[in-house]
PDB file of N, CA and C in Angstrom:
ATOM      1  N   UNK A   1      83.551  53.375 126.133  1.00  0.00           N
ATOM      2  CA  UNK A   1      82.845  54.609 125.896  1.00  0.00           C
ATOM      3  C   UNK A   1      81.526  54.310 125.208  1.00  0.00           C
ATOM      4  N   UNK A   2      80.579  53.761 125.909  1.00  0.00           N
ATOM      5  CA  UNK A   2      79.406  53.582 125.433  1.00  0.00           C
ATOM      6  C   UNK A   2      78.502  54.477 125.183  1.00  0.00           C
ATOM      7  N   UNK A   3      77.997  55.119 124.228  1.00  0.00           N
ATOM      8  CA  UNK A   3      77.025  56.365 123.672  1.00  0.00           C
ATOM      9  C   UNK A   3      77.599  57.506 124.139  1.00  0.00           C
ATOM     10  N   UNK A   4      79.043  57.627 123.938  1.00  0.00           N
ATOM     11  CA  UNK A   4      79.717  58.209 124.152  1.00  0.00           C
ATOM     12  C   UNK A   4      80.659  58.802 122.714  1.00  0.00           C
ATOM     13  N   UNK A   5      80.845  60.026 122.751  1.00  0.00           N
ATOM     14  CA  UNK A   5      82.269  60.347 121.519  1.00  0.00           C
ATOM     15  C   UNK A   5      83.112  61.018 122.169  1.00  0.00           C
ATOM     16  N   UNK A   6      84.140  60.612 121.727  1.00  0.00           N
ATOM     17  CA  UNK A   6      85.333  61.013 121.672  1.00  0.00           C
ATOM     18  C   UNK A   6      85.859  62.852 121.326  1.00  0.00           C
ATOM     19  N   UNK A   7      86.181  63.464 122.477  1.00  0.00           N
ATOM     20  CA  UNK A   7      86.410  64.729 121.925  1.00  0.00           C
ATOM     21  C   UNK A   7      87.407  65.037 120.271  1.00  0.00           C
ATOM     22  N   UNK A   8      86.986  65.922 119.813  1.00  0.00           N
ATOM     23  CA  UNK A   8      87.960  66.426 118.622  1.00  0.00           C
ATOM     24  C   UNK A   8      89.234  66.651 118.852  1.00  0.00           C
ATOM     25  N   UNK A   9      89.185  67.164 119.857  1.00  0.00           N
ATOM     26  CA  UNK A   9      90.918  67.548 120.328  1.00  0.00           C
ATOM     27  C   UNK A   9      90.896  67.096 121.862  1.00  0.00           C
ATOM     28  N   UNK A  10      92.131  66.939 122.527  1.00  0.00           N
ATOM     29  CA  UNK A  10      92.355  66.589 123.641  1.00  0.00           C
ATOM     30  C   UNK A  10      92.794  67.744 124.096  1.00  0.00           C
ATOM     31  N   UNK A  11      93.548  68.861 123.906  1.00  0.00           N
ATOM     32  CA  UNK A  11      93.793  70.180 124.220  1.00  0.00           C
ATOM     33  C   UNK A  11      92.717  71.314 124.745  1.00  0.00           C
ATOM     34  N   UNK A  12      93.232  71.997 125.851  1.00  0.00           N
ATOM     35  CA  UNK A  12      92.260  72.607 126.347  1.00  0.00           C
ATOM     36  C   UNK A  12      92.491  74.302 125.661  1.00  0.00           C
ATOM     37  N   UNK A  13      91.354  75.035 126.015  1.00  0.00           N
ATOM     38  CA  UNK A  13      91.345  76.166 125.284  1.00  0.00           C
ATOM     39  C   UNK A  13      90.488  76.439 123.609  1.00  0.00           C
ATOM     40  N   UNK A  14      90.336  77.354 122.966  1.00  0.00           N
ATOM     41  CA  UNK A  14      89.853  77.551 122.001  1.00  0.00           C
ATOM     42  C   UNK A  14      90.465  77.015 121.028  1.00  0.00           C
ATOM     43  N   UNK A  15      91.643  77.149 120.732  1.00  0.00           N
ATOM     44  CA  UNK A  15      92.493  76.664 119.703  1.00  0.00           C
ATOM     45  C   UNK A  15      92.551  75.835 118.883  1.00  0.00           C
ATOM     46  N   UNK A  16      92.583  76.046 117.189  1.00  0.00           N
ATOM     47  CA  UNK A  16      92.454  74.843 116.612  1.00  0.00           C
ATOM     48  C   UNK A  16      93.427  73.974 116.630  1.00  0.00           C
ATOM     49  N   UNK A  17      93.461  72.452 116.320  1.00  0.00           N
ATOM     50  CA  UNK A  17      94.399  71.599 116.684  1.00  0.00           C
ATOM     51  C   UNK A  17      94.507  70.979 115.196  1.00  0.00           C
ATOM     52  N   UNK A  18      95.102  70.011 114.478  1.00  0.00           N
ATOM     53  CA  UNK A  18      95.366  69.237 113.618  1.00  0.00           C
ATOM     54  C   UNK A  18      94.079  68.011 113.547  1.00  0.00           C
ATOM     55  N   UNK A  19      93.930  67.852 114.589  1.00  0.00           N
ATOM     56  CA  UNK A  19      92.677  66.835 114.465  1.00  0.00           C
ATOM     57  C   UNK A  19      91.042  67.236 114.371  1.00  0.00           C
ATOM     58  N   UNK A  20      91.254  68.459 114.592  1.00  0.00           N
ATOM     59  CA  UNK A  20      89.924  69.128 114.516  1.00  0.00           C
ATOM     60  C   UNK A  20      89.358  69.481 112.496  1.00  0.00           C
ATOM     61  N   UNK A  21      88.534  69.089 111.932  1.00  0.00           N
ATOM     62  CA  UNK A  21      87.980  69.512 110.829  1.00  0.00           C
ATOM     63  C   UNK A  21      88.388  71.024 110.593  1.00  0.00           C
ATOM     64  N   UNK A  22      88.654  71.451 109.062  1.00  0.00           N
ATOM     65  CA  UNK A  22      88.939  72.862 108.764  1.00  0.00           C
ATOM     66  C   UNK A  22      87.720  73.759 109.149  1.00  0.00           C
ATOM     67  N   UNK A  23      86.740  73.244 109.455  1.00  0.00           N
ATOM     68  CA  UNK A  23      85.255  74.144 109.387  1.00  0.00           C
ATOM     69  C   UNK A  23      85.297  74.655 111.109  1.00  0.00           C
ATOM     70  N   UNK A  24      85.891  73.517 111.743  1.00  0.00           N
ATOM     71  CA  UNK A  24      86.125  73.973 113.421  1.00  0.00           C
ATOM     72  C   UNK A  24      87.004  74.896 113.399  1.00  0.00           C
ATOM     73  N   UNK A  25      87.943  74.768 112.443  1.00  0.00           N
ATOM     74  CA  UNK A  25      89.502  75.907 113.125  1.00  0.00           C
ATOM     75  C   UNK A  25      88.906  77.348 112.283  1.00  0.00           C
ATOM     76  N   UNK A  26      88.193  77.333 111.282  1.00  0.00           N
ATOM     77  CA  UNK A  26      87.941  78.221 111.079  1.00  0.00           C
ATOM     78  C   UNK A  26      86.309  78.777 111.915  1.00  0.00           C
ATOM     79  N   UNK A  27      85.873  78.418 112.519  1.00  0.00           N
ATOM     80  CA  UNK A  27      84.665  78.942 113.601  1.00  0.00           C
ATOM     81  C   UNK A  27      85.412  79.329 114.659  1.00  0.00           C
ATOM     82  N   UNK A  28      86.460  79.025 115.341  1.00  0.00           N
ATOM     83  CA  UNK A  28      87.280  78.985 116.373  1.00  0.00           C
ATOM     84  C   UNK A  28      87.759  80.530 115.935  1.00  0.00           C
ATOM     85  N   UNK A  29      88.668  80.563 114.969  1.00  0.00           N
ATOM     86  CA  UNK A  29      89.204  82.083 114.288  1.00  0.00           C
ATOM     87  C   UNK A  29      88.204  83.132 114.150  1.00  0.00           C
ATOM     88  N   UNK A  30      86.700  82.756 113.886  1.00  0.00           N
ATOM     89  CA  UNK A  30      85.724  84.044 114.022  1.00  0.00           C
ATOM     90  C   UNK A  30      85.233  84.028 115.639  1.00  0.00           C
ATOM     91  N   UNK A  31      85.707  82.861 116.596  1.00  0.00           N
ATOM     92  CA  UNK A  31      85.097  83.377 117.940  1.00  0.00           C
ATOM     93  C   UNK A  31      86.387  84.335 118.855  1.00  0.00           C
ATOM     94  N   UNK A  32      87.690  83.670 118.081  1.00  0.00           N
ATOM     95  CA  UNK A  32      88.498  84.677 118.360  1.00  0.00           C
ATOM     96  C   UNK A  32      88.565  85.878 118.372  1.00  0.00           C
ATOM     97  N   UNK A  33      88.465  85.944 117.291  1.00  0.00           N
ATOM     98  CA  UNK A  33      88.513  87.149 116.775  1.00  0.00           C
ATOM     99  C   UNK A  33      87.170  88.296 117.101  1.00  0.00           C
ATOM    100  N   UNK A  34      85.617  87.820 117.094  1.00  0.00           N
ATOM    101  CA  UNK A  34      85.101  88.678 117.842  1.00  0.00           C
ATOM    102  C   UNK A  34      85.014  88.934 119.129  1.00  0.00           C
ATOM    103  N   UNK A  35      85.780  87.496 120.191  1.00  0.00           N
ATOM    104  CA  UNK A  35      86.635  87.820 121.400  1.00  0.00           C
ATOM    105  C   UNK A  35      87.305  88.615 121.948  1.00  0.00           C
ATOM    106  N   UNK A  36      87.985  89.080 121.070  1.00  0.00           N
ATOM    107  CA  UNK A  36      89.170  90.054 121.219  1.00  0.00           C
ATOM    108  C   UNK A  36      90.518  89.027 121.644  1.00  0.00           C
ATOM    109  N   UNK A  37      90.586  87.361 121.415  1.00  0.00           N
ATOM    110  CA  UNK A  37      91.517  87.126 122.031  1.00  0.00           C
ATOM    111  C   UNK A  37      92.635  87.345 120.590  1.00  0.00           C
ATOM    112  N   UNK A  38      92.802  87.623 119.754  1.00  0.00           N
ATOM    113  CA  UNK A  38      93.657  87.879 118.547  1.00  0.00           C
ATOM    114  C   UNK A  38      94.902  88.566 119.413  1.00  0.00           C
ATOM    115  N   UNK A  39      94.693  89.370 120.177  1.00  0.00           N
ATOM    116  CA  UNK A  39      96.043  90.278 121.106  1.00  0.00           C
ATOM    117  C   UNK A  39      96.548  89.168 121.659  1.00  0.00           C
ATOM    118  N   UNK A  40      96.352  87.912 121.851  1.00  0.00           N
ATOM    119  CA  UNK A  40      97.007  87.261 122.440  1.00  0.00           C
ATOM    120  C   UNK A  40      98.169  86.226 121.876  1.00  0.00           C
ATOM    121  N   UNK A  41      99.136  86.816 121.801  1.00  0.00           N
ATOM    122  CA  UNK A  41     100.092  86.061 120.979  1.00  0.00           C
ATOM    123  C   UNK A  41     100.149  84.565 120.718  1.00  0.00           C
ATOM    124  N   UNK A  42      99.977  84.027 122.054  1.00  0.00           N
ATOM    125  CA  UNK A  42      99.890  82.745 121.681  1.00  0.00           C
ATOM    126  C   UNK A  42      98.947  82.122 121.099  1.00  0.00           C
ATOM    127  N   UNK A  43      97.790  82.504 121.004  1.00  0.00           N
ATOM    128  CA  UNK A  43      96.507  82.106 120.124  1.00  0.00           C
ATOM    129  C   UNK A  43      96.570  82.269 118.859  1.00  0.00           C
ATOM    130  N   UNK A  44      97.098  83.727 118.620  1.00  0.00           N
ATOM    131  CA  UNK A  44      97.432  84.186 117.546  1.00  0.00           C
ATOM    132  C   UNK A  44      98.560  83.077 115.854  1.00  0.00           C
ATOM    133  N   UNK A  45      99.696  82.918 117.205  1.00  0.00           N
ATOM    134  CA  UNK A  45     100.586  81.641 116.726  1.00  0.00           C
ATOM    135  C   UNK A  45      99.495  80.293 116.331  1.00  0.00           C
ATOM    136  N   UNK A  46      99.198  80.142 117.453  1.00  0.00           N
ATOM    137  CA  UNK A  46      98.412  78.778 117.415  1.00  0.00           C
ATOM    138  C   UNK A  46      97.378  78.929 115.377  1.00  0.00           C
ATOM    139  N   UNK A  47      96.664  80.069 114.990  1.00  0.00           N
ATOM    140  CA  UNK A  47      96.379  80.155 114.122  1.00  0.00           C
ATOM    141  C   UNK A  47      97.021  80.041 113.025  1.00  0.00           C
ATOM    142  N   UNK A  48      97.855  80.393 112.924  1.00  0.00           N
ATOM    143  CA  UNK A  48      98.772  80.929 111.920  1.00  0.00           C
ATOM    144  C   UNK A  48      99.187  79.149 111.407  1.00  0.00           C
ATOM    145  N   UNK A  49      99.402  78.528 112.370  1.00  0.00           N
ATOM    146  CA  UNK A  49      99.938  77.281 112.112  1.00  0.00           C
ATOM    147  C   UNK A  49      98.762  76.552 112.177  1.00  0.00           C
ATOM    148  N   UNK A  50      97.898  76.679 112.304  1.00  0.00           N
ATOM    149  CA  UNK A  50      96.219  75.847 111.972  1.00  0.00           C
ATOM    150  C   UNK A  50      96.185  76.033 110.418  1.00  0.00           C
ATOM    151  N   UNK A  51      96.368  77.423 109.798  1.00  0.00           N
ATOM    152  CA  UNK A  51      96.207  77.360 108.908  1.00  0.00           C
ATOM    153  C   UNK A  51      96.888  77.044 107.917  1.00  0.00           C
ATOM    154  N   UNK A  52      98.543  76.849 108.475  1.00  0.00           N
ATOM    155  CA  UNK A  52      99.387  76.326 107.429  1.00  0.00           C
ATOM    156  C   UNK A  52      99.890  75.017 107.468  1.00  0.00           C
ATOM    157  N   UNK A  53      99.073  74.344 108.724  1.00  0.00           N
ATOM    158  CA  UNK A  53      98.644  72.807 108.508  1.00  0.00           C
ATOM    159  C   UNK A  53      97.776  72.342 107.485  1.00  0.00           C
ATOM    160  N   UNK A  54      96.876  73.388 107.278  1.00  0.00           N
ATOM    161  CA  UNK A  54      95.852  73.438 106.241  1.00  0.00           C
ATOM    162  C   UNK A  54      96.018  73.577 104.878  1.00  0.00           C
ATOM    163  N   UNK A  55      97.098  74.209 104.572  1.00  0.00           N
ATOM    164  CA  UNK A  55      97.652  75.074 103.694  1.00  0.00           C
ATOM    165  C   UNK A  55      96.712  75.990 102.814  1.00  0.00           C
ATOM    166  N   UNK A  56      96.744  76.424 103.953  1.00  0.00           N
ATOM    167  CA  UNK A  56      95.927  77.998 103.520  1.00  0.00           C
ATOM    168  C   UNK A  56      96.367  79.338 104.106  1.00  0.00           C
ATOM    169  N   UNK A  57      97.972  79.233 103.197  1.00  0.00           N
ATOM    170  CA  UNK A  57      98.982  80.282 103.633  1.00  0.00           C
ATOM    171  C   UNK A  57      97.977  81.859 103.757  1.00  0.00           C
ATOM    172  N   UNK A  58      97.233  81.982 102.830  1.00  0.00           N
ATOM    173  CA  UNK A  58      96.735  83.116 102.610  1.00  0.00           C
ATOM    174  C   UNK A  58      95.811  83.405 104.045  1.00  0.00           C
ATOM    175  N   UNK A  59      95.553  82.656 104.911  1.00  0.00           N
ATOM    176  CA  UNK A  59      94.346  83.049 105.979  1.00  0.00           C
ATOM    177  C   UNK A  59      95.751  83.088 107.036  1.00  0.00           C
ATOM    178  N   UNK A  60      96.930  82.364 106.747  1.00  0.00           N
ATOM    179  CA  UNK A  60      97.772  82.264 107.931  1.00  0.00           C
ATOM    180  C   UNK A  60      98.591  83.678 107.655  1.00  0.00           C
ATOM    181  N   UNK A  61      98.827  84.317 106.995  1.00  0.00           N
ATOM    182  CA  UNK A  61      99.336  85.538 106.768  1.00  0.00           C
ATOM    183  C   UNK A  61      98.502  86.773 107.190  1.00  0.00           C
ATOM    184  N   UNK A  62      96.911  86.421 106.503  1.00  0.00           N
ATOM    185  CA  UNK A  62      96.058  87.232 107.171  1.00  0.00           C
ATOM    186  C   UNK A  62      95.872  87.583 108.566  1.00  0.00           C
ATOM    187  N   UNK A  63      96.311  86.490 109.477  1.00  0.00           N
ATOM    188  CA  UNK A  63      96.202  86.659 111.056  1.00  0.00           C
ATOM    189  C   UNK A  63      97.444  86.734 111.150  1.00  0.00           C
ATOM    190  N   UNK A  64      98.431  87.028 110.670  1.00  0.00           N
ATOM    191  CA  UNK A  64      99.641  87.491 110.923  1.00  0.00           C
ATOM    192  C   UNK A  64     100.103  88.599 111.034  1.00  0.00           C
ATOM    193  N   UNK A  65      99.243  89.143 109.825  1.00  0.00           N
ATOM    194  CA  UNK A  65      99.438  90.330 109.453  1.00  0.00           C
ATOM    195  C   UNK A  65      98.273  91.636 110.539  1.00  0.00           C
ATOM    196  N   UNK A  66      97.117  90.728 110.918  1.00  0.00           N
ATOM    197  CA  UNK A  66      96.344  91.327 112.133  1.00  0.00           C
ATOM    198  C   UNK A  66      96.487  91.244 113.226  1.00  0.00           C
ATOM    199  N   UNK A  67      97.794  90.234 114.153  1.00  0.00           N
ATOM    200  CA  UNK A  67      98.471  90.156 115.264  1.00  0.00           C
ATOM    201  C   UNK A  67      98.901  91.877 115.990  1.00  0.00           C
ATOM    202  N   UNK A  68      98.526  92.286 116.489  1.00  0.00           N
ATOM    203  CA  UNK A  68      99.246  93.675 117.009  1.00  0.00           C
ATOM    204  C   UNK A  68     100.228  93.746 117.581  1.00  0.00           C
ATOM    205  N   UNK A  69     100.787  92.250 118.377  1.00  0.00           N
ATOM    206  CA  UNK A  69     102.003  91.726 118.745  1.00  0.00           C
ATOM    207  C   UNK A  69     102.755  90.275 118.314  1.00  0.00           C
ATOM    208  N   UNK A  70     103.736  90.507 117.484  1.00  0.00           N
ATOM    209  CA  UNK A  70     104.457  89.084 116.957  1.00  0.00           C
ATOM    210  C   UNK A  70     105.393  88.990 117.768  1.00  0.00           C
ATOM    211  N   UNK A  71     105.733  87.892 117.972  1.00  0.00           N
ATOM    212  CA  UNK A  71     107.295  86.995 118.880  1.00  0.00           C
ATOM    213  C   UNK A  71     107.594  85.969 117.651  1.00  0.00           C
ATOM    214  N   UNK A  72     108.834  85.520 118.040  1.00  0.00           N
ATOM    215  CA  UNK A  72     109.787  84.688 117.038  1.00  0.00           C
ATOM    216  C   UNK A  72     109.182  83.552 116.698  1.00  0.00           C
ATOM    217  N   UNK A  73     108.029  83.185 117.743  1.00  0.00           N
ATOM    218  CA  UNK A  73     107.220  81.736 117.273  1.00  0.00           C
ATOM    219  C   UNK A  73     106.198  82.070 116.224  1.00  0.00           C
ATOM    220  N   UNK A  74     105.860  83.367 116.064  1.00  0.00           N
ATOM    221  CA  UNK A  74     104.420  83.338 115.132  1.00  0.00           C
ATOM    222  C   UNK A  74     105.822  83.876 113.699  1.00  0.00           C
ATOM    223  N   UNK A  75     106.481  84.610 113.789  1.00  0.00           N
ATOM    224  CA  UNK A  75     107.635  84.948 112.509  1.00  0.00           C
ATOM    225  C   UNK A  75     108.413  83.639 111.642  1.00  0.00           C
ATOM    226  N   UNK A  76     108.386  82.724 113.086  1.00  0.00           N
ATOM    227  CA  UNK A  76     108.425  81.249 112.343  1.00  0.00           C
ATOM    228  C   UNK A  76     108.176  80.341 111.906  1.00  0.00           C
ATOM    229  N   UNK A  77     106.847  80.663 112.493  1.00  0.00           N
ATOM    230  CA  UNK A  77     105.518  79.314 112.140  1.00  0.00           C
ATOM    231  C   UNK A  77     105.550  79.810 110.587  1.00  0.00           C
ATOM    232  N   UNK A  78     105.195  81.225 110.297  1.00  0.00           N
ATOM    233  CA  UNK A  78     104.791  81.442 108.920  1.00  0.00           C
ATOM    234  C   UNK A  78     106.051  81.835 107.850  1.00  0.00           C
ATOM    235  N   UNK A  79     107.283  81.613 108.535  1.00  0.00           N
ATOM    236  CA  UNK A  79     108.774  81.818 107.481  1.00  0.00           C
ATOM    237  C   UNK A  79     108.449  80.083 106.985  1.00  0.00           C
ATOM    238  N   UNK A  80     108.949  79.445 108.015  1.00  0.00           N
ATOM    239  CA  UNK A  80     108.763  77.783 107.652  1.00  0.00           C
ATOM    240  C   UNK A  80     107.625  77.369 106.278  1.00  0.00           C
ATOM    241  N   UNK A  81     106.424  78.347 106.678  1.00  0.00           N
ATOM    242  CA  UNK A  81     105.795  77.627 105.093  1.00  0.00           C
ATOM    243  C   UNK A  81     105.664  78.176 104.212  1.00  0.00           C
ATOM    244  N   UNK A  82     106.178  79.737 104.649  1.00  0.00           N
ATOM    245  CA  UNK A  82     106.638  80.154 103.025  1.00  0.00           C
ATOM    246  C   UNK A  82     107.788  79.830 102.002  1.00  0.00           C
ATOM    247  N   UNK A  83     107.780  79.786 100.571  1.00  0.00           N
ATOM    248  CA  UNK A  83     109.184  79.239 100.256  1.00  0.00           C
ATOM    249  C   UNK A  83     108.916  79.684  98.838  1.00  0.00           C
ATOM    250  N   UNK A  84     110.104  79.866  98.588  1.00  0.00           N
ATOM    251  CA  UNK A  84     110.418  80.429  97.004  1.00  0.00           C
ATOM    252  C   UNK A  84     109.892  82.236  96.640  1.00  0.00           C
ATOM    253  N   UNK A  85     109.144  82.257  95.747  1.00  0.00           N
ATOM    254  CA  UNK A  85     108.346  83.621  95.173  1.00  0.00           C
ATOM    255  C   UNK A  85     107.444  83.853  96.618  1.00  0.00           C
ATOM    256  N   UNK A  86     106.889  83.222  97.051  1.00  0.00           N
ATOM    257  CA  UNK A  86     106.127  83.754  98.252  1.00  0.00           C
ATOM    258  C   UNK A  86     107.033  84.422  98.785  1.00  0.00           C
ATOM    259  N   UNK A  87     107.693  83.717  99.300  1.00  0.00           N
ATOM    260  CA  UNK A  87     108.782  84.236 100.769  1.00  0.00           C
ATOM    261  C   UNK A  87     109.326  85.808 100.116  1.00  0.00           C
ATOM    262  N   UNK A  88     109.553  85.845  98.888  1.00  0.00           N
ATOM    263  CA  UNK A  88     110.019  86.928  98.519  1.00  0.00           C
ATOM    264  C   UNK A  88     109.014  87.956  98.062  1.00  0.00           C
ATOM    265  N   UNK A  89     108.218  87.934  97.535  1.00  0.00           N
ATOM    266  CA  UNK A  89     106.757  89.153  97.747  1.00  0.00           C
ATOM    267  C   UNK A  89     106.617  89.219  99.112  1.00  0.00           C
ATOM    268  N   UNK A  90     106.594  88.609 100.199  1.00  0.00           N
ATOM    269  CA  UNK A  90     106.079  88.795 101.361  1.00  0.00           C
ATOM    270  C   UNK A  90     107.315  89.577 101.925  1.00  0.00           C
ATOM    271  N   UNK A  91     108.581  89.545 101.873  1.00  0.00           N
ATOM    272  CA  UNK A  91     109.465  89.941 102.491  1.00  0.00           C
ATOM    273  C   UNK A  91     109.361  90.048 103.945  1.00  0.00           C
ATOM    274  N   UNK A  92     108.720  88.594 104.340  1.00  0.00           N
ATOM    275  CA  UNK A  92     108.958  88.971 106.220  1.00  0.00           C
ATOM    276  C   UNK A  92     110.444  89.568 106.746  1.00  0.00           C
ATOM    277  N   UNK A  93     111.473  88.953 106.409  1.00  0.00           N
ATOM    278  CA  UNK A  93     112.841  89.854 107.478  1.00  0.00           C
ATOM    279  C   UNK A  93     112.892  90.845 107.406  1.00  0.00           C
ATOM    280  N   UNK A  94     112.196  91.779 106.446  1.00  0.00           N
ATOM    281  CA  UNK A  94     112.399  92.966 106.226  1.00  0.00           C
ATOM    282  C   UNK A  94     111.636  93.650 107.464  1.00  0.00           C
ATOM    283  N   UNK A  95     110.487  93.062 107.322  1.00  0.00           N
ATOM    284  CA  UNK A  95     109.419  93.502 108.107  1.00  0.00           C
ATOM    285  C   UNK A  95     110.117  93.041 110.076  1.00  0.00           C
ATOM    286  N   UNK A  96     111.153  92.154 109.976  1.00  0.00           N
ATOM    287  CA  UNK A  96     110.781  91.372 111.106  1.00  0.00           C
ATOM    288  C   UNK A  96     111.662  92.859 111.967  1.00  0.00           C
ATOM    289  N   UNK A  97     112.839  92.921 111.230  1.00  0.00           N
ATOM    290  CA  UNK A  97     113.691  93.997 111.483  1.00  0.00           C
ATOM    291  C   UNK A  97     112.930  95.691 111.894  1.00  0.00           C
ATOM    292  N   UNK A  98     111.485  95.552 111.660  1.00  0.00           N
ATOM    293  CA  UNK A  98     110.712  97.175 112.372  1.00  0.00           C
ATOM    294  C   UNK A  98     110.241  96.467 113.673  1.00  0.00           C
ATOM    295  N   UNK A  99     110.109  95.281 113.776  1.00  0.00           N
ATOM    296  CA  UNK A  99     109.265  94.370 115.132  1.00  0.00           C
ATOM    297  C   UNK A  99     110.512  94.458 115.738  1.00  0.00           C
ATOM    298  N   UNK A 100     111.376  94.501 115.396  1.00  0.00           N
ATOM    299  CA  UNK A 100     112.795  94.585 116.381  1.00  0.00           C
ATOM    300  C   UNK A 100     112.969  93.319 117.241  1.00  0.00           C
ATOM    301  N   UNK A 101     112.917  92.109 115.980  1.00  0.00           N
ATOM    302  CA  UNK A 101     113.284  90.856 116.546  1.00  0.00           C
ATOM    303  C   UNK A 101     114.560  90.008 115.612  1.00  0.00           C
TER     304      UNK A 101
END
């Protein structure tokens, strides 16, 4: 690969990945989001767990909490990194039980 670089991620789509810098996954989340792709569950997931690779529960809750549709993968990405006093101020099962999952 001569005068050549190496992509950030090998994955196709908008989505932030683990290998991408926090400054990409978060530019990615404002092109989303003035996209309109946020309705899209799986993008949606894909965030949630960008950011709690990051551990920056607070931005991964935030797009959790702005999802208009959750499935069991985005309820789990963000149960998994909550734990202790979080998990319990947040009371996701409570919540998961009106999503009727």
């Amino acid at each position: 690969m001569s005068g050549r670089t190496a992509p950030l991620s090998t994955t196709s789509g908008a989505t932030p990945t683990t290998n991408a810098p926090p400054r990409v996954g978060i530019q990615a989340h404002c092109l989303i989001v003035k996209t309109g792709y946020l309705i899209n569950v799986y993008v949606g997931s894909s965030l949630i767990s960008f950011y709690c690779k990051c551990s920056e529960l607070r931005y991964a809750y935030k797009v959790f909490d702005e999802m208009p549709v959750r499935n069991v993968v985005s309820w789990t990405k963000l149960q998994l990194k909550l734990s202790g006093a979080a998990a319990a101020m947040l009371s996701p099962s409570q919540d998961m039980a009106i999503d009727k999952l």
